[in-house]
PDB file of N, CA and C in Angstrom:
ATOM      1  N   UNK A   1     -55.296  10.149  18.749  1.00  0.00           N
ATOM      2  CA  UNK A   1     -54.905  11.544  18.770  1.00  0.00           C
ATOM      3  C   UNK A   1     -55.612  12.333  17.671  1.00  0.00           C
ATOM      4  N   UNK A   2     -55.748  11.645  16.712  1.00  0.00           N
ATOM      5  CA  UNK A   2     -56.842  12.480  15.975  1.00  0.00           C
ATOM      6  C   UNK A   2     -57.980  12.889  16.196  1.00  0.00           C
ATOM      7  N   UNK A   3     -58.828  12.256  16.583  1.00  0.00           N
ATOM      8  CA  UNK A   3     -60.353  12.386  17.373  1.00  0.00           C
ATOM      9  C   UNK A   3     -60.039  14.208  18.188  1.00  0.00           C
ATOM     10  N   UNK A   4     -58.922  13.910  18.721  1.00  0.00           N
ATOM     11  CA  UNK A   4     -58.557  15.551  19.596  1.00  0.00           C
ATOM     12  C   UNK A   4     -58.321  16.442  19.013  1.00  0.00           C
ATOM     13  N   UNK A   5     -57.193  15.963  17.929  1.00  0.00           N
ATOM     14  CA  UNK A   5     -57.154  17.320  17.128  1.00  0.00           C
ATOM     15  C   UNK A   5     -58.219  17.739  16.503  1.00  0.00           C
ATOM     16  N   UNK A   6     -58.855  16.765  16.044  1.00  0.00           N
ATOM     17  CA  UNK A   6     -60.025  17.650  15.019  1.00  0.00           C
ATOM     18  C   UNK A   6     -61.143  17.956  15.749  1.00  0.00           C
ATOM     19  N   UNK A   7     -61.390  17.716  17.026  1.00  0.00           N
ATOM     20  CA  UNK A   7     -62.002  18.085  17.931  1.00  0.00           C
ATOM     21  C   UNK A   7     -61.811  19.808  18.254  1.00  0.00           C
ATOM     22  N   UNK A   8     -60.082  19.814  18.685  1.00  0.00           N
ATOM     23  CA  UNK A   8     -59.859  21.407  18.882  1.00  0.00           C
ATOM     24  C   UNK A   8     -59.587  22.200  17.803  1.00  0.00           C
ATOM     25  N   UNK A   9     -59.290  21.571  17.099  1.00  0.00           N
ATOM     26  CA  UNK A   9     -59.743  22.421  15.194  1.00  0.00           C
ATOM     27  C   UNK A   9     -61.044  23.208  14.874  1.00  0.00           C
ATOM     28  N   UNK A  10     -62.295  21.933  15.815  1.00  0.00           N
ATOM     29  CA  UNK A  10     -63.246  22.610  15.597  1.00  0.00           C
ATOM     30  C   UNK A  10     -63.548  23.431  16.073  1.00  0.00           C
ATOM     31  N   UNK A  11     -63.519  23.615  18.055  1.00  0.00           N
ATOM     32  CA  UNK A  11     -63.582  24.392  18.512  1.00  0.00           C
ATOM     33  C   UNK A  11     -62.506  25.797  18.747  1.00  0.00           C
ATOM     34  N   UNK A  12     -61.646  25.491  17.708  1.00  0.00           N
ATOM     35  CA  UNK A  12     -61.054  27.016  18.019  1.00  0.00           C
ATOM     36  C   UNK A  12     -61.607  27.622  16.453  1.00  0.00           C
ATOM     37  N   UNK A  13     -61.743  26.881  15.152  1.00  0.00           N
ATOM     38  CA  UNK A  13     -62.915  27.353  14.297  1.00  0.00           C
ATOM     39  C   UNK A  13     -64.253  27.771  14.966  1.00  0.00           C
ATOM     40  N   UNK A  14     -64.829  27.464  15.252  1.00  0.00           N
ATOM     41  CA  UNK A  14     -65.750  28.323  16.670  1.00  0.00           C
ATOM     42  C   UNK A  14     -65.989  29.344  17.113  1.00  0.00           C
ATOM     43  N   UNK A  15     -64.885  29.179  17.863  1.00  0.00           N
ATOM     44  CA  UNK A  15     -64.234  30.497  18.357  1.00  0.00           C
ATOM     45  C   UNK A  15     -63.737  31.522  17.568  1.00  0.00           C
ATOM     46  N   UNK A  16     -63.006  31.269  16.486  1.00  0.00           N
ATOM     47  CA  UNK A  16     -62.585  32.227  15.668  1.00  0.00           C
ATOM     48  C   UNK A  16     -64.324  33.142  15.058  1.00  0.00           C
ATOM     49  N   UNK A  17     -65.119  32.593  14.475  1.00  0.00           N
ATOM     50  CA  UNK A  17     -65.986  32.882  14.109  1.00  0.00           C
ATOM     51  C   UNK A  17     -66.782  33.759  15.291  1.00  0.00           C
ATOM     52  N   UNK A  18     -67.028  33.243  16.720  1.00  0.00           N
ATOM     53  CA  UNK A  18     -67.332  34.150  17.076  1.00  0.00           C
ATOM     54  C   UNK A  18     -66.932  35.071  17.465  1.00  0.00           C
ATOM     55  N   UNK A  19     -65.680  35.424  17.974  1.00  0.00           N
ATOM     56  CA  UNK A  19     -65.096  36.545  18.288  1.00  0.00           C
ATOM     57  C   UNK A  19     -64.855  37.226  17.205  1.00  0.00           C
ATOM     58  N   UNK A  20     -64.853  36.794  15.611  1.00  0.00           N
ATOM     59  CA  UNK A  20     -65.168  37.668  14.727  1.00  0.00           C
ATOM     60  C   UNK A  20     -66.633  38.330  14.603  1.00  0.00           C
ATOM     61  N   UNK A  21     -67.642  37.685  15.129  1.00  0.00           N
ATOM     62  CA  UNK A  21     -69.034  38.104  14.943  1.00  0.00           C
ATOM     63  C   UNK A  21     -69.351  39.364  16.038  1.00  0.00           C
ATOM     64  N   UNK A  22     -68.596  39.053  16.892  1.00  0.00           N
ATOM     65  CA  UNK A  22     -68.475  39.838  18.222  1.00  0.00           C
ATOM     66  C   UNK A  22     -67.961  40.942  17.813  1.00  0.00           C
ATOM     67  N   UNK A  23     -66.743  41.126  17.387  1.00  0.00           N
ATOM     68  CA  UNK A  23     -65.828  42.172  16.833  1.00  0.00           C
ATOM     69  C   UNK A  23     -66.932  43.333  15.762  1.00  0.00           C
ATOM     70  N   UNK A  24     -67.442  42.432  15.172  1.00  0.00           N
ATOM     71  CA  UNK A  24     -68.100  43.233  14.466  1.00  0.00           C
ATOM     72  C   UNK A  24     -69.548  43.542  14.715  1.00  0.00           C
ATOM     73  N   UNK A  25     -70.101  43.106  15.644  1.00  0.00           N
ATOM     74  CA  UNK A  25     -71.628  43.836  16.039  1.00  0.00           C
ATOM     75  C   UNK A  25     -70.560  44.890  17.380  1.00  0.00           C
ATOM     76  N   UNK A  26     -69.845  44.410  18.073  1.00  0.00           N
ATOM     77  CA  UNK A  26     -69.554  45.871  18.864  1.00  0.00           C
ATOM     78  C   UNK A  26     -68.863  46.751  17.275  1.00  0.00           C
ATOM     79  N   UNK A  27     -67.991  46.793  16.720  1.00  0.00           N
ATOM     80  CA  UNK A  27     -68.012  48.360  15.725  1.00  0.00           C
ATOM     81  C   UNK A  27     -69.132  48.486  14.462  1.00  0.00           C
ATOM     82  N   UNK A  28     -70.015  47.799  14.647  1.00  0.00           N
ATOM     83  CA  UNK A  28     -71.323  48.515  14.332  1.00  0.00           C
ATOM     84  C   UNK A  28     -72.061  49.213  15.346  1.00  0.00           C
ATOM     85  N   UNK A  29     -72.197  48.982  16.318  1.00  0.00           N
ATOM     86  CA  UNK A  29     -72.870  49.253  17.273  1.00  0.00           C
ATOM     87  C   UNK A  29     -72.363  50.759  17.979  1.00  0.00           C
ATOM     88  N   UNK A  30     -71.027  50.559  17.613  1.00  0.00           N
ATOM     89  CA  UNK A  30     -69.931  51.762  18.291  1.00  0.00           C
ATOM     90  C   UNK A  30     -70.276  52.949  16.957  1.00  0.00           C
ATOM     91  N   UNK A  31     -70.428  52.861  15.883  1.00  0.00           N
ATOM     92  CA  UNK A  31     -70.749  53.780  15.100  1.00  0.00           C
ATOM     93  C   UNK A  31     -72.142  54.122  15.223  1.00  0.00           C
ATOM     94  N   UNK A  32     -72.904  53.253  15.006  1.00  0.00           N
ATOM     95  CA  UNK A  32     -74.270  53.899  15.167  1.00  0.00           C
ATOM     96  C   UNK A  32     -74.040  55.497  16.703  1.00  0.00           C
ATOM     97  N   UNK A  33     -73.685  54.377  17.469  1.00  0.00           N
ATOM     98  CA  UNK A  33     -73.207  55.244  18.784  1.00  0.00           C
ATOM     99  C   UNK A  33     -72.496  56.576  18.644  1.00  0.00           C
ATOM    100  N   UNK A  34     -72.000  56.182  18.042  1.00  0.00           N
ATOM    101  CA  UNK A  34     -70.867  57.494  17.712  1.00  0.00           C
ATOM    102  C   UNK A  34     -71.744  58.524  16.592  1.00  0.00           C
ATOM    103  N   UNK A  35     -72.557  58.041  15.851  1.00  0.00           N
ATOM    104  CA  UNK A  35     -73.328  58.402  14.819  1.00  0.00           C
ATOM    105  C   UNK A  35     -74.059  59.745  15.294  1.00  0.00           C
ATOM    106  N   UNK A  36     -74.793  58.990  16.725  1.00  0.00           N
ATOM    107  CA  UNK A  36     -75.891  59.894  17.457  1.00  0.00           C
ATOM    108  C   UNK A  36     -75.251  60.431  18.052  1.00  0.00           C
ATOM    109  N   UNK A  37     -74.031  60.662  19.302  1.00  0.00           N
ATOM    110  CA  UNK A  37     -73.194  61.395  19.584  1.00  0.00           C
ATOM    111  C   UNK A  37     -72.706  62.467  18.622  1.00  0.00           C
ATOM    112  N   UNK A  38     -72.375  62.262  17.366  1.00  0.00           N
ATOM    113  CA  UNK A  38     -72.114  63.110  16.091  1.00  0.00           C
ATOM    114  C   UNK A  38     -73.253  64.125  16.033  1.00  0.00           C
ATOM    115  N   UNK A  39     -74.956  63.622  15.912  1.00  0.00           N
ATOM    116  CA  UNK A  39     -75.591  64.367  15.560  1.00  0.00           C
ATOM    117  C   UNK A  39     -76.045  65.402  16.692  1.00  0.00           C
ATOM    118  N   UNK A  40     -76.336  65.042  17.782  1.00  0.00           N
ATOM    119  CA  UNK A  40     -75.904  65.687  19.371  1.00  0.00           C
ATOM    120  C   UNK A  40     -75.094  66.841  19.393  1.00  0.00           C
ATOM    121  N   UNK A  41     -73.719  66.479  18.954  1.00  0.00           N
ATOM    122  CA  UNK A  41     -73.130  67.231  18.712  1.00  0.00           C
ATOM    123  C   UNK A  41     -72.144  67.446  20.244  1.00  0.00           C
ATOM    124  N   UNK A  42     -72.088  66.562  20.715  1.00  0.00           N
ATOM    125  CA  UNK A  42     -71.247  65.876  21.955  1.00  0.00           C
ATOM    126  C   UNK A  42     -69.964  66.063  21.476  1.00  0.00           C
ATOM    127  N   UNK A  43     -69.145  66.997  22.098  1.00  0.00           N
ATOM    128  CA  UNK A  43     -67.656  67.112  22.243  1.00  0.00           C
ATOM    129  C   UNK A  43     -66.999  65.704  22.929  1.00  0.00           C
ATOM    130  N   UNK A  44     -67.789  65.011  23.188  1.00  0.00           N
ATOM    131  CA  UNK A  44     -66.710  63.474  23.113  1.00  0.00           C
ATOM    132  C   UNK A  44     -67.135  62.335  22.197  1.00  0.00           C
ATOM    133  N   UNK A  45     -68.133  62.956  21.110  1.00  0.00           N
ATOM    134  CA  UNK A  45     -68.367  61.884  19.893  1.00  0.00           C
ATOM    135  C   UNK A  45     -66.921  61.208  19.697  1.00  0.00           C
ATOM    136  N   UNK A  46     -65.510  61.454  19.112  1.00  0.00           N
ATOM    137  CA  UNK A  46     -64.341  60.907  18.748  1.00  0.00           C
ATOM    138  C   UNK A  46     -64.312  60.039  19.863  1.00  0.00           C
ATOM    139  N   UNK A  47     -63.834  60.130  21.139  1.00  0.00           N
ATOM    140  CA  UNK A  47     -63.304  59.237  22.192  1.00  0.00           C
ATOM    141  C   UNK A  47     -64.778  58.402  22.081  1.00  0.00           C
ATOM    142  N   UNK A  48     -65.966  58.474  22.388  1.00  0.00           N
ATOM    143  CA  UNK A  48     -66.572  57.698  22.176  1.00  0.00           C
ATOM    144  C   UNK A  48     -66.809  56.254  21.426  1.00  0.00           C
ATOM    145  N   UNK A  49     -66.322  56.875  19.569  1.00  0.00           N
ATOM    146  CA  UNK A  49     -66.242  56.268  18.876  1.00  0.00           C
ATOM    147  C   UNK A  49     -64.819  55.704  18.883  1.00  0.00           C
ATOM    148  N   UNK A  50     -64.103  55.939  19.199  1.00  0.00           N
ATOM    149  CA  UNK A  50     -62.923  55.118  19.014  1.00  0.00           C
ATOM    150  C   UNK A  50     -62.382  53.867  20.565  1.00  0.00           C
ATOM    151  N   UNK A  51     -63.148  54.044  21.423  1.00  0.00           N
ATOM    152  CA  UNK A  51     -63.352  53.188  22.604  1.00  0.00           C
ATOM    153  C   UNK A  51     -63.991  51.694  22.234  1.00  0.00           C
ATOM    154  N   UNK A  52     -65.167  52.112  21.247  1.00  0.00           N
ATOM    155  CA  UNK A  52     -65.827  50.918  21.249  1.00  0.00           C
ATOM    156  C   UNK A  52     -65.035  50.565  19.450  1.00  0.00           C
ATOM    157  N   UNK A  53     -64.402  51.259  18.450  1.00  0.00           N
ATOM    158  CA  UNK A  53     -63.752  50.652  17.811  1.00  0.00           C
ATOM    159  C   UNK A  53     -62.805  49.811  18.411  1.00  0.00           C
ATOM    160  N   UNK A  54     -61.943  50.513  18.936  1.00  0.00           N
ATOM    161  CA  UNK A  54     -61.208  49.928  19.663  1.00  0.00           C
ATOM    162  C   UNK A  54     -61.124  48.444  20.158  1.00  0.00           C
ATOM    163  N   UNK A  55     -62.225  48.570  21.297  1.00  0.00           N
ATOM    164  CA  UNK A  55     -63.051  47.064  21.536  1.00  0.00           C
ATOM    165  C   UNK A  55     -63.336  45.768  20.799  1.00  0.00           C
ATOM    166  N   UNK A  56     -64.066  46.411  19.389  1.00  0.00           N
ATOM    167  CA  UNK A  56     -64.348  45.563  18.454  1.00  0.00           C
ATOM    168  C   UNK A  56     -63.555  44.987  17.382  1.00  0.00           C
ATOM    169  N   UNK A  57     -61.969  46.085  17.595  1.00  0.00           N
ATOM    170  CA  UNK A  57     -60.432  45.636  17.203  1.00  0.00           C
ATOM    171  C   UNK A  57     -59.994  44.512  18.003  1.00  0.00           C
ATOM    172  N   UNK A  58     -59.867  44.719  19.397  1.00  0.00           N
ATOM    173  CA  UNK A  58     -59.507  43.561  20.203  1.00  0.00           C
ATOM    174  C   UNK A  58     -60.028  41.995  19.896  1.00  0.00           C
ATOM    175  N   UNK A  59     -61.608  42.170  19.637  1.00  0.00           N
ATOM    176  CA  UNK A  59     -62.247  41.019  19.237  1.00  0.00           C
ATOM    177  C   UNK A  59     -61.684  40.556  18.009  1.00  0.00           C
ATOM    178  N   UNK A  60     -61.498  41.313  17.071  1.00  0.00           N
ATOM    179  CA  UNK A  60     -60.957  40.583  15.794  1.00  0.00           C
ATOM    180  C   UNK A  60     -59.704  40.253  15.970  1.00  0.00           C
ATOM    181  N   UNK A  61     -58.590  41.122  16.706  1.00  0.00           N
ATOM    182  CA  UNK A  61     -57.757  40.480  17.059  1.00  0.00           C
ATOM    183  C   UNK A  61     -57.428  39.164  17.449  1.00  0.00           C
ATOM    184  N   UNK A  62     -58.570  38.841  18.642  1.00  0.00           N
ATOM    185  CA  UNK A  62     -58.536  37.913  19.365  1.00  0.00           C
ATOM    186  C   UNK A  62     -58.865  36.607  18.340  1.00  0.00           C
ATOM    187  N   UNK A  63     -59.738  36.679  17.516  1.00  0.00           N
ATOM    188  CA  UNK A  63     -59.610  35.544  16.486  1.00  0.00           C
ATOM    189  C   UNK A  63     -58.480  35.686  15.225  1.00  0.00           C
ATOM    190  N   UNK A  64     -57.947  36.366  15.211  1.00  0.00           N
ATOM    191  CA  UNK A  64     -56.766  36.613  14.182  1.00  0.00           C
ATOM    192  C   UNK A  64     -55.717  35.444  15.152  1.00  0.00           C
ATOM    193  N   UNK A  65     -55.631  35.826  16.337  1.00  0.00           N
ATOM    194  CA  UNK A  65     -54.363  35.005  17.105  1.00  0.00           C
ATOM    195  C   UNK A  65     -54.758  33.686  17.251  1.00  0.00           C
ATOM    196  N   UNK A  66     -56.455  33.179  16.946  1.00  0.00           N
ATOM    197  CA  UNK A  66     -56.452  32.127  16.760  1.00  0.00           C
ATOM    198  C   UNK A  66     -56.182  31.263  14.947  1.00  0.00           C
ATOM    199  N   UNK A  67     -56.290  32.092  14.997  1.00  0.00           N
ATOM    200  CA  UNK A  67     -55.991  31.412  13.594  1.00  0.00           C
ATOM    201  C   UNK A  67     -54.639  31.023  13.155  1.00  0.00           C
ATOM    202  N   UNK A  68     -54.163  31.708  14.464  1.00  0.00           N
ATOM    203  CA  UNK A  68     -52.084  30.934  14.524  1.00  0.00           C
ATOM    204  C   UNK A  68     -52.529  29.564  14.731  1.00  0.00           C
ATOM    205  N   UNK A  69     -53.354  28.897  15.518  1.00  0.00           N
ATOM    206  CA  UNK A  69     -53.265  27.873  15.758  1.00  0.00           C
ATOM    207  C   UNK A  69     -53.627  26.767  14.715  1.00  0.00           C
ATOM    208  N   UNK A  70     -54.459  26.854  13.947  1.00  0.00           N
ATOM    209  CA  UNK A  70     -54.855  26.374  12.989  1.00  0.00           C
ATOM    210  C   UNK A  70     -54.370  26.694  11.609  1.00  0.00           C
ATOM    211  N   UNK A  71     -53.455  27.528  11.054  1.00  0.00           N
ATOM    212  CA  UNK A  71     -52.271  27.676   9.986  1.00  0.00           C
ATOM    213  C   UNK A  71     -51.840  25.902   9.274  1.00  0.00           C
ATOM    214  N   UNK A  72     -52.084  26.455   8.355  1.00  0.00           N
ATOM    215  CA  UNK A  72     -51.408  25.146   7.784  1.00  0.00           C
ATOM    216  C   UNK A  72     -49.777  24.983   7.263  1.00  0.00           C
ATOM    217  N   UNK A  73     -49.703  26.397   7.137  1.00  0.00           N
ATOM    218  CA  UNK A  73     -48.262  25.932   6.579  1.00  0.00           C
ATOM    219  C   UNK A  73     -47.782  28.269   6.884  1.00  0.00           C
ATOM    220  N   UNK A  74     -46.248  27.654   6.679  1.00  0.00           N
ATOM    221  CA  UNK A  74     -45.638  29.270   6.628  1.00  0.00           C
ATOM    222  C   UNK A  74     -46.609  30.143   5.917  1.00  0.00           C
ATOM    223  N   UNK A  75     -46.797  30.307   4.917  1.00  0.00           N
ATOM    224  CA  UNK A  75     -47.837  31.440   4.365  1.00  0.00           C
ATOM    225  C   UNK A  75     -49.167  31.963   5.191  1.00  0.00           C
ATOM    226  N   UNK A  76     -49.308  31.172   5.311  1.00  0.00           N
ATOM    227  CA  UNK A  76     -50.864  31.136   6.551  1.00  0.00           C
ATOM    228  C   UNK A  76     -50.583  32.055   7.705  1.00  0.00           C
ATOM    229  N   UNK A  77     -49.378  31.602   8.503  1.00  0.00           N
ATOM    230  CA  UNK A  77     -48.836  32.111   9.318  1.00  0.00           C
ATOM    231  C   UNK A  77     -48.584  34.023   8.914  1.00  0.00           C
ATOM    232  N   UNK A  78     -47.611  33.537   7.723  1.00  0.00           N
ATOM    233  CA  UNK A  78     -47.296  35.147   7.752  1.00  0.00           C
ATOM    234  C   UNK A  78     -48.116  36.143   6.989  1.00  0.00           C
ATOM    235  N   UNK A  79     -49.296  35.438   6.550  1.00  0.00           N
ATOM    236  CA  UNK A  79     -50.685  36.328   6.422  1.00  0.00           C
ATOM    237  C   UNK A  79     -51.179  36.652   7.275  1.00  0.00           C
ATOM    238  N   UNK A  80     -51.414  35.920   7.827  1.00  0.00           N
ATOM    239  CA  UNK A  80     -51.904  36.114   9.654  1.00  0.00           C
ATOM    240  C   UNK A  80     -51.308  37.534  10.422  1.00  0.00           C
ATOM    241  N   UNK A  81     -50.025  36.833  10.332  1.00  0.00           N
ATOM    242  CA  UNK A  81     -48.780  37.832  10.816  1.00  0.00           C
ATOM    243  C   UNK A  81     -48.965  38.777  10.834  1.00  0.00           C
ATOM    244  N   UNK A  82     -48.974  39.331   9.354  1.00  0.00           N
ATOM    245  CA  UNK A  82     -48.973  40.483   8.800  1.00  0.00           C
ATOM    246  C   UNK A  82     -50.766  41.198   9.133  1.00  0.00           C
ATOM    247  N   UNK A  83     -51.761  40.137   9.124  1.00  0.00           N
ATOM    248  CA  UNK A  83     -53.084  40.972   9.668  1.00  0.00           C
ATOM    249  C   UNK A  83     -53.132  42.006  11.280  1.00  0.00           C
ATOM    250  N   UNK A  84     -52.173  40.583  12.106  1.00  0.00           N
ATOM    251  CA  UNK A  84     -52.292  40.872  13.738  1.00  0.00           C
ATOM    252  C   UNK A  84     -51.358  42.156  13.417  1.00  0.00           C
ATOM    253  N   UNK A  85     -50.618  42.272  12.910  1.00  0.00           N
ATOM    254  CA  UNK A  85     -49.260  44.004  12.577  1.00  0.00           C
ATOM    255  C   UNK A  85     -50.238  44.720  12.442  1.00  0.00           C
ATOM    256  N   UNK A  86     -51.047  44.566  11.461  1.00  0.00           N
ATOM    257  CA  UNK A  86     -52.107  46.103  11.141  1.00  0.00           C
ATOM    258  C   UNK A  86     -52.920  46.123  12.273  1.00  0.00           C
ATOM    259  N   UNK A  87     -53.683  45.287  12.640  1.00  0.00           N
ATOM    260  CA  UNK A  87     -54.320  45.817  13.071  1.00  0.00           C
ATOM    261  C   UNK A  87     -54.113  46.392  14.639  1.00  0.00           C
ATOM    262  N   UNK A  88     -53.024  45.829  15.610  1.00  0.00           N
ATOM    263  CA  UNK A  88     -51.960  46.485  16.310  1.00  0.00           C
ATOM    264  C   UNK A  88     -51.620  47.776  16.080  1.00  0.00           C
ATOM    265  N   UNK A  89     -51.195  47.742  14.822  1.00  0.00           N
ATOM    266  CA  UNK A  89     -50.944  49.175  14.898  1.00  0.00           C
ATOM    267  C   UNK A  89     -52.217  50.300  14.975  1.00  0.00           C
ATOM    268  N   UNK A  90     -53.319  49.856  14.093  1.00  0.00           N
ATOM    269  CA  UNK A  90     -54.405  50.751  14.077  1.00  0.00           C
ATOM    270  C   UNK A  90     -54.910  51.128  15.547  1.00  0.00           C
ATOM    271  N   UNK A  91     -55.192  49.657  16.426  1.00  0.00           N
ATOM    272  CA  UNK A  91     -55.261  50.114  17.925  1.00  0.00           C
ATOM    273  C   UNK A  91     -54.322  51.197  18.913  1.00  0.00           C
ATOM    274  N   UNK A  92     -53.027  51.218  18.407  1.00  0.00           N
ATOM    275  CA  UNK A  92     -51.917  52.160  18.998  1.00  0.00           C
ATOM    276  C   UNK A  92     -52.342  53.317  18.304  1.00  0.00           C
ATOM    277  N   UNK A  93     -52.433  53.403  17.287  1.00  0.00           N
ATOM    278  CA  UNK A  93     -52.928  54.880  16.779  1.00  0.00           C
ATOM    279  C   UNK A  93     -54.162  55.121  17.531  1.00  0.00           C
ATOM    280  N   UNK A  94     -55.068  54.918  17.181  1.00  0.00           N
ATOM    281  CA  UNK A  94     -56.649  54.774  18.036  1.00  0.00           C
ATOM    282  C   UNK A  94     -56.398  55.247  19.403  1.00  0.00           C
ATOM    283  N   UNK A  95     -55.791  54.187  20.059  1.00  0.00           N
ATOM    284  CA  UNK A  95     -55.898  54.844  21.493  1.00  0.00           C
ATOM    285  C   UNK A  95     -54.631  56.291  21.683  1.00  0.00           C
ATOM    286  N   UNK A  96     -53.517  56.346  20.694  1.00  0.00           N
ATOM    287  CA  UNK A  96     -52.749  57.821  20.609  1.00  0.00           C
ATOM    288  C   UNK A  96     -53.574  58.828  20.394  1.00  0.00           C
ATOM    289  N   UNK A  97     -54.683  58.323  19.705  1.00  0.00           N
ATOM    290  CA  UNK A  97     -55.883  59.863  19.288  1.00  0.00           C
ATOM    291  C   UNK A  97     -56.695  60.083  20.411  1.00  0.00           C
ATOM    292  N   UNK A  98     -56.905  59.499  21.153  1.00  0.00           N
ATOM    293  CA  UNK A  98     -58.291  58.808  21.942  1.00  0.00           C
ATOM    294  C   UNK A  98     -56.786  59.983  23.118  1.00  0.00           C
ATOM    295  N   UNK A  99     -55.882  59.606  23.611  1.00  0.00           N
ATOM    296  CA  UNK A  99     -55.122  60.199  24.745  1.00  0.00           C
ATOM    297  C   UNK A  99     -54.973  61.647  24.030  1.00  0.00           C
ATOM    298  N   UNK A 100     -54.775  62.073  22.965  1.00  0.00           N
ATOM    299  CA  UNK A 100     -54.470  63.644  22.869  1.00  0.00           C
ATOM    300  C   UNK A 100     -55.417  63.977  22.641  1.00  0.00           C
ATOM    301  N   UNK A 101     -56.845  63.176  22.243  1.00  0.00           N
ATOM    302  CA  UNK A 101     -58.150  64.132  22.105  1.00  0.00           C
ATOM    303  C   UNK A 101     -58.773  64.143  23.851  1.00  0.00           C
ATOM    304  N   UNK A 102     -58.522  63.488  25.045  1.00  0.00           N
ATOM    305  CA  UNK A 102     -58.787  63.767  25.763  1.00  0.00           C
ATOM    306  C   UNK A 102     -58.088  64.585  26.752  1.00  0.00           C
ATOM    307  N   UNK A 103     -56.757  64.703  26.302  1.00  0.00           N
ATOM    308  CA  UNK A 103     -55.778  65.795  26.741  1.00  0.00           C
ATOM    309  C   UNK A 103     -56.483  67.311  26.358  1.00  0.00           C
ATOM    310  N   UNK A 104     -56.460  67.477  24.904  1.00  0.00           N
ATOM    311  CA  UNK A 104     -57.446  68.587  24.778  1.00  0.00           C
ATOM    312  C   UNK A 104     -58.310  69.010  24.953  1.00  0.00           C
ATOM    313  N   UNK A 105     -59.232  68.312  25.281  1.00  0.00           N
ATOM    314  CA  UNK A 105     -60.414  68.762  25.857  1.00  0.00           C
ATOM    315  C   UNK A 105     -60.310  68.682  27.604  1.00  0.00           C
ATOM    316  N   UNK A 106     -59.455  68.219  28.162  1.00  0.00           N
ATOM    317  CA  UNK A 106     -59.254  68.674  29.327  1.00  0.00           C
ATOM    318  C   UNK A 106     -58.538  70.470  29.449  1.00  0.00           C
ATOM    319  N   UNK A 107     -57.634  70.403  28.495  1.00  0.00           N
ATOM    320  CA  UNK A 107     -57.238  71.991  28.343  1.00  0.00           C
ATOM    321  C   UNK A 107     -58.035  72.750  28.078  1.00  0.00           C
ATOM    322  N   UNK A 108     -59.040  72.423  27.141  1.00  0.00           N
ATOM    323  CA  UNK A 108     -60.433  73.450  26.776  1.00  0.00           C
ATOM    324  C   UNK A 108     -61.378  73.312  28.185  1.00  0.00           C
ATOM    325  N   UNK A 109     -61.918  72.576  28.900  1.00  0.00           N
ATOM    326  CA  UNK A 109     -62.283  72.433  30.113  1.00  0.00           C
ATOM    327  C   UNK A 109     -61.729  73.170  31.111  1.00  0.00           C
ATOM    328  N   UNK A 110     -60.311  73.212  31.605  1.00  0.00           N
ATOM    329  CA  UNK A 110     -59.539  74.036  32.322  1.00  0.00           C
ATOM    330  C   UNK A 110     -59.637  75.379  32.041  1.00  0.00           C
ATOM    331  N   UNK A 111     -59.713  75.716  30.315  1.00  0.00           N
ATOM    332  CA  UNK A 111     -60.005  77.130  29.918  1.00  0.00           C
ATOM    333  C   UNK A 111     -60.856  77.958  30.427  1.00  0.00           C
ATOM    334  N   UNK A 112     -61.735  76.833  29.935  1.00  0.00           N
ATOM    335  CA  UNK A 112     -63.230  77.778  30.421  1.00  0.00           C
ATOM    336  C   UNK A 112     -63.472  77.341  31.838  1.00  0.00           C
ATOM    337  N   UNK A 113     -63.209  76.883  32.683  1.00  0.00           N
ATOM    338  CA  UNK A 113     -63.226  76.936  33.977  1.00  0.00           C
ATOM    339  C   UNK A 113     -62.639  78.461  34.387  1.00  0.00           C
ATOM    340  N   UNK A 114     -61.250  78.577  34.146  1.00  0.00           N
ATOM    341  CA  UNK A 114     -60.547  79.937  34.985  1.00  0.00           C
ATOM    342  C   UNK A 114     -61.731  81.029  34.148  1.00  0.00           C
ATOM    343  N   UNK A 115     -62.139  81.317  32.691  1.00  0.00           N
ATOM    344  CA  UNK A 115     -63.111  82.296  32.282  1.00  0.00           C
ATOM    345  C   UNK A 115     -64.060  82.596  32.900  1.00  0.00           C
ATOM    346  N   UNK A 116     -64.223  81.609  33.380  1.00  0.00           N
ATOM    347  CA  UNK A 116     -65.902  81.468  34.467  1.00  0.00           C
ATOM    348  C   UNK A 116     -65.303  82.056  36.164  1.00  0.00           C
ATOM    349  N   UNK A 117     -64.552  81.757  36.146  1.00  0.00           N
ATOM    350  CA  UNK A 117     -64.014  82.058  37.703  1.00  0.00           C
ATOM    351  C   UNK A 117     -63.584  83.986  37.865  1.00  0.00           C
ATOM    352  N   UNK A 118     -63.469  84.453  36.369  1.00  0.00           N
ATOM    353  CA  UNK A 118     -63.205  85.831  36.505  1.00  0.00           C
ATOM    354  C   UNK A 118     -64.313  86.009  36.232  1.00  0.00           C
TER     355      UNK A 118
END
């Protein structure tokens, strides 16, 4: 039984690493993105940038929840714990901005639609 465990020790160490590597070339990649959208001057630079943050939250997430598996003891755990809380929450905020910034700009869209129609 050992041969297995340290077998899936390794491969969810692995895994953790890459879905951290992942996590973080998509929110580099999402800023640069968002960067040039910024300089553009694109009224959906924000939703832009916070789609592919977003994304690259999930990825770190996704190795944060592995690292439940491999915890050595309570502390581990509720470091962990306490990482997967933040960063949960940052995604709920994120996508709360991401829904009222595209609410508004549907109202500014609707605006100037009826302006144009008189």
């Amino acid at each position: 039984m050992g041969i297995i465990t340290e077998l899936l020790h390794l491969v969810i160490e692995w895994a953790i690493k890459g879905f951290e590597v992942v996590g973080v070339i998509v929110i580099i990649m999402s800023g640069i993105r968002g960067l040039l959208h910024y300089v553009r001057r694109d009224t959906h630079t924000q939703v832009v940038l916070f789609k592919g943050l977003s994304m690259g939250l999930g990825f770190a997430l996704g190795g944060e929840i592995l690292h439940t598996f491999v915890a050595r003891d309570l502390k581990d755990v509720a470091l962990v714990g306490g990482i997967i809380a933040l960063r949960v929450a940052l995604t709920f905020l994120m996508h709360w901005e991401m829904k009222v910034e595209s609410e508004e700009e549907e109202m500014h869209e609707q605006e100037y639609e009826e302006k144009e129609e008189k």
